[in-house]
C-alpha atoms as a PDB file:
ATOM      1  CA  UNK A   1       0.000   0.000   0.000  1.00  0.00           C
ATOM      2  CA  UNK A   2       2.702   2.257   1.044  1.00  0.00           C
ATOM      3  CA  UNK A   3       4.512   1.390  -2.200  1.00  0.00           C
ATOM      4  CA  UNK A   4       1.666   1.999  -4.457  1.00  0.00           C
ATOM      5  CA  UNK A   5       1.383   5.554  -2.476  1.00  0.00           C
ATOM      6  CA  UNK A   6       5.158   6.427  -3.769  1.00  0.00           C
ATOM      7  CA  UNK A   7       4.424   5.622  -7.285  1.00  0.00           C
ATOM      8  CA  UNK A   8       1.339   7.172  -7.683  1.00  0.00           C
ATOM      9  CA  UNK A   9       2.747  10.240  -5.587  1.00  0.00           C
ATOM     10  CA  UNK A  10       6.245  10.248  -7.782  1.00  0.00           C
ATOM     11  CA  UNK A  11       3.766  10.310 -11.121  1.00  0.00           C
ATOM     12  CA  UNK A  12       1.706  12.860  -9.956  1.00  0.00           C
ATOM     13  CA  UNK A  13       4.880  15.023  -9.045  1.00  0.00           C
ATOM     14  CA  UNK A  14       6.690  14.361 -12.158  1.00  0.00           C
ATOM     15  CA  UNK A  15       3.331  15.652 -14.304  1.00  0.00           C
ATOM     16  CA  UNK A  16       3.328  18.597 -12.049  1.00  0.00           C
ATOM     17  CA  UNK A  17       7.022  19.268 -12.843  1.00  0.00           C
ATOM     18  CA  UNK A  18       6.662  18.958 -16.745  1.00  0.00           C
ATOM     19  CA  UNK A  19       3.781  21.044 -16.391  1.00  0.00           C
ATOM     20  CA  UNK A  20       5.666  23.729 -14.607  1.00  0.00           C
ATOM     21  CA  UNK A  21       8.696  23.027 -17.332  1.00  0.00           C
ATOM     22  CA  UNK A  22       6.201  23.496 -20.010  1.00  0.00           C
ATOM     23  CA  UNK A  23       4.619  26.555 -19.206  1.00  0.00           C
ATOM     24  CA  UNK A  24       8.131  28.219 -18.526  1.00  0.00           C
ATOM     25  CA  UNK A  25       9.043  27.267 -22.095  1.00  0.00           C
ATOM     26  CA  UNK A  26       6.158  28.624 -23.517  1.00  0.00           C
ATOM     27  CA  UNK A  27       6.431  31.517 -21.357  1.00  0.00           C
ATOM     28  CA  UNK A  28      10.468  32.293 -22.163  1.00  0.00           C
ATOM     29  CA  UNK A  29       9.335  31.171 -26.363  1.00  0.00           C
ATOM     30  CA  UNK A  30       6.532  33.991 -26.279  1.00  0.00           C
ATOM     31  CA  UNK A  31       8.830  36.768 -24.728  1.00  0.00           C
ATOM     32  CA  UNK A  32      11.056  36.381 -27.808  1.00  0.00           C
ATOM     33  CA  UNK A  33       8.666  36.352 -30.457  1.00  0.00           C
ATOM     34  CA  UNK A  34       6.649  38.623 -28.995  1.00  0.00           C
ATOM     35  CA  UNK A  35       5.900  41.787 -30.891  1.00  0.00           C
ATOM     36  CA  UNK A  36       9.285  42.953 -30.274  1.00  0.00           C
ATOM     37  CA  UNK A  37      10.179  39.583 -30.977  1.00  0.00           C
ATOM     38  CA  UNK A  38      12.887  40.852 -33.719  1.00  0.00           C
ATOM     39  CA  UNK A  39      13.981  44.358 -31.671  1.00  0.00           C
ATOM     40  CA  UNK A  40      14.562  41.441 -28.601  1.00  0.00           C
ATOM     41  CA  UNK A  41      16.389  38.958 -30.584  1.00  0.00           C
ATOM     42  CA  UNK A  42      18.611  41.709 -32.184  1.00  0.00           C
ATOM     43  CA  UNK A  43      19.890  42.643 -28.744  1.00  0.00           C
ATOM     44  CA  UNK A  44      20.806  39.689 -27.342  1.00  0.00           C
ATOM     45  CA  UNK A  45      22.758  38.692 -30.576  1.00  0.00           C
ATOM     46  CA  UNK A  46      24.323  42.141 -30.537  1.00  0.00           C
ATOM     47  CA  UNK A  47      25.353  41.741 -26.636  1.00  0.00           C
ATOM     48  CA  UNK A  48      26.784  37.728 -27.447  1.00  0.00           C
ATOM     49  CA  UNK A  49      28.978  39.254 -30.184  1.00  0.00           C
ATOM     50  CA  UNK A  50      30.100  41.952 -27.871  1.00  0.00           C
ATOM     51  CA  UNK A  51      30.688  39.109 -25.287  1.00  0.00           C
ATOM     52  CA  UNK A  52      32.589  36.812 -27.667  1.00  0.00           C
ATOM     53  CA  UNK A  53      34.909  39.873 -29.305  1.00  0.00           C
ATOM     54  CA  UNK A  54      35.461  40.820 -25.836  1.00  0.00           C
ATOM     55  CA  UNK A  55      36.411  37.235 -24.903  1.00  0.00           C
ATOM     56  CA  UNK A  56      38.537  37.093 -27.800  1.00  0.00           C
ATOM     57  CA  UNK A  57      36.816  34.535 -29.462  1.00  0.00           C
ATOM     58  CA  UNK A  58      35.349  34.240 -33.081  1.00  0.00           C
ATOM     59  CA  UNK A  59      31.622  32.342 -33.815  1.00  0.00           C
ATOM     60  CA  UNK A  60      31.964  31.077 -37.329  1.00  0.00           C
ATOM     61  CA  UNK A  61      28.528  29.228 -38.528  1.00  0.00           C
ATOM     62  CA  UNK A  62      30.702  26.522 -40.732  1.00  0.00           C
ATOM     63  CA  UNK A  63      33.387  25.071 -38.466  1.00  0.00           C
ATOM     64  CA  UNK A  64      32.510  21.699 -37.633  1.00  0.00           C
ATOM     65  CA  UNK A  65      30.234  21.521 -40.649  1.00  0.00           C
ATOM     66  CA  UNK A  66      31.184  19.233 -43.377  1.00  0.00           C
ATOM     67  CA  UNK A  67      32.874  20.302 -46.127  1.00  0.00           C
ATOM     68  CA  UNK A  68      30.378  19.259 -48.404  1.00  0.00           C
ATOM     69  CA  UNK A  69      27.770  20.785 -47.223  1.00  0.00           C
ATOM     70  CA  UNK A  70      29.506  24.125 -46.580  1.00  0.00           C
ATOM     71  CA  UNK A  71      30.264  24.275 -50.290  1.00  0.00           C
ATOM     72  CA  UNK A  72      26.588  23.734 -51.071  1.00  0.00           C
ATOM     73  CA  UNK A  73      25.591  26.712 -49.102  1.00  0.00           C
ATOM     74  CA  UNK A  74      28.733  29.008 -50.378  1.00  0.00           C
ATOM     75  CA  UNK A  75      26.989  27.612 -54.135  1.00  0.00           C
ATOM     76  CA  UNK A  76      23.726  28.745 -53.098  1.00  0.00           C
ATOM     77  CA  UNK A  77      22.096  25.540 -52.976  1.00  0.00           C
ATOM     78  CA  UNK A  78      20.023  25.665 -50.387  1.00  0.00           C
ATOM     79  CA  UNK A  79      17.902  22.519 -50.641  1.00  0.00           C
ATOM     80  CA  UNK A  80      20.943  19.619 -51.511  1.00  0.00           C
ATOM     81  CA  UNK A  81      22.735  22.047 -48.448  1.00  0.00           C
ATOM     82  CA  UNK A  82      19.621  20.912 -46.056  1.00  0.00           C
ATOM     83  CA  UNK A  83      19.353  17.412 -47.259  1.00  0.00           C
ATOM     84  CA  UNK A  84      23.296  16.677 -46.249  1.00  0.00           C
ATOM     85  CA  UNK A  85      22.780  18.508 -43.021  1.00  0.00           C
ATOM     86  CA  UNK A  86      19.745  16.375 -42.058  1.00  0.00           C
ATOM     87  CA  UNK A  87      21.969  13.157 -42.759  1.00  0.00           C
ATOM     88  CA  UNK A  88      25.004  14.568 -41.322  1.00  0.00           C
ATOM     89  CA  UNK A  89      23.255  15.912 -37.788  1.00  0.00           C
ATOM     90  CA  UNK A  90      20.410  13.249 -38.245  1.00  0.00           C
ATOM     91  CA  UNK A  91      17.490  16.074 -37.540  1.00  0.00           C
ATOM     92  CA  UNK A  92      14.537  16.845 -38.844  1.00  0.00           C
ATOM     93  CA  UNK A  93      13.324  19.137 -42.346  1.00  0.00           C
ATOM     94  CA  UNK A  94      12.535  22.068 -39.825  1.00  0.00           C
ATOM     95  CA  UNK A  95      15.406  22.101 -37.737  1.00  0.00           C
ATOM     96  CA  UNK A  96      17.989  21.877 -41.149  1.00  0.00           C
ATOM     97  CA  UNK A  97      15.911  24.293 -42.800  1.00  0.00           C
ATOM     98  CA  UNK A  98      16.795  26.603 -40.053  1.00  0.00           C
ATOM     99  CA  UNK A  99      20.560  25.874 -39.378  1.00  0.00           C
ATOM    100  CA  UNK A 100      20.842  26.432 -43.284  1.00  0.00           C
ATOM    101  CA  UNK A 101      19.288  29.703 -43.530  1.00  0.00           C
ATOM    102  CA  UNK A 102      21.574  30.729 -40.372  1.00  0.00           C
ATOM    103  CA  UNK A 103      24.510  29.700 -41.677  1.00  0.00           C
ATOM    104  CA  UNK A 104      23.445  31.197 -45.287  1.00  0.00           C
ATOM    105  CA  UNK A 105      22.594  34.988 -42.515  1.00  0.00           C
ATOM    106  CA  UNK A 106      25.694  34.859 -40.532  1.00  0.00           C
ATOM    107  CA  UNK A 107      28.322  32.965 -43.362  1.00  0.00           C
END
């Protein structure tokens, strides 16, 4: 009885934590893309670059990125570029997409 009490108590616990988990997501996603979303985003990018130059260190969007499909986006060729990187980093048509088209902003 006392068992059953833990498990049902630990389950009921763990929900309450993913709730709280979720709603601090969704919470943190909306204060980015909020209507200032952009104005936001711009700023913290703008205070990590003044961060890294001041640390002395340099962000470059291709190191660690296969050769191959660094060529494809210097080429301009955006889909075979997303099609490598989902192989490569094993992810999903979303999440390439998006590493792409940041590489392509900040390369």
């Amino acid at each position: 009885m006392a068992t059953e009490f833990v498990v049902v108590f630990g389950a009921i616990a763990a929900l309450l934590l993913l709730g709280a988990i979720l709603a601090l997501w969704s919470g943190l996603r909306g204060a980015v893309t909020n209507a200032d979303g952009d104005g936001a985003l711009a700023r913290i990018e703008r205070k990590l670059d003044l961060l890294l130059d001041n640390a002395g260190l340099r962000y470059d969007p291709l190191d660690g990125l296969p050769l191959s499909i660094q060529a494809l986006v210097k080429q301009g060729k955006t889909i075979e570029a997303i099609k490598l990187y989902r192989e490569a980093k094993g992810v999903g048509l979303k999440a390439a997409k998006e590493a792409i088209d940041e590489i392509r902003r900040l390369g």
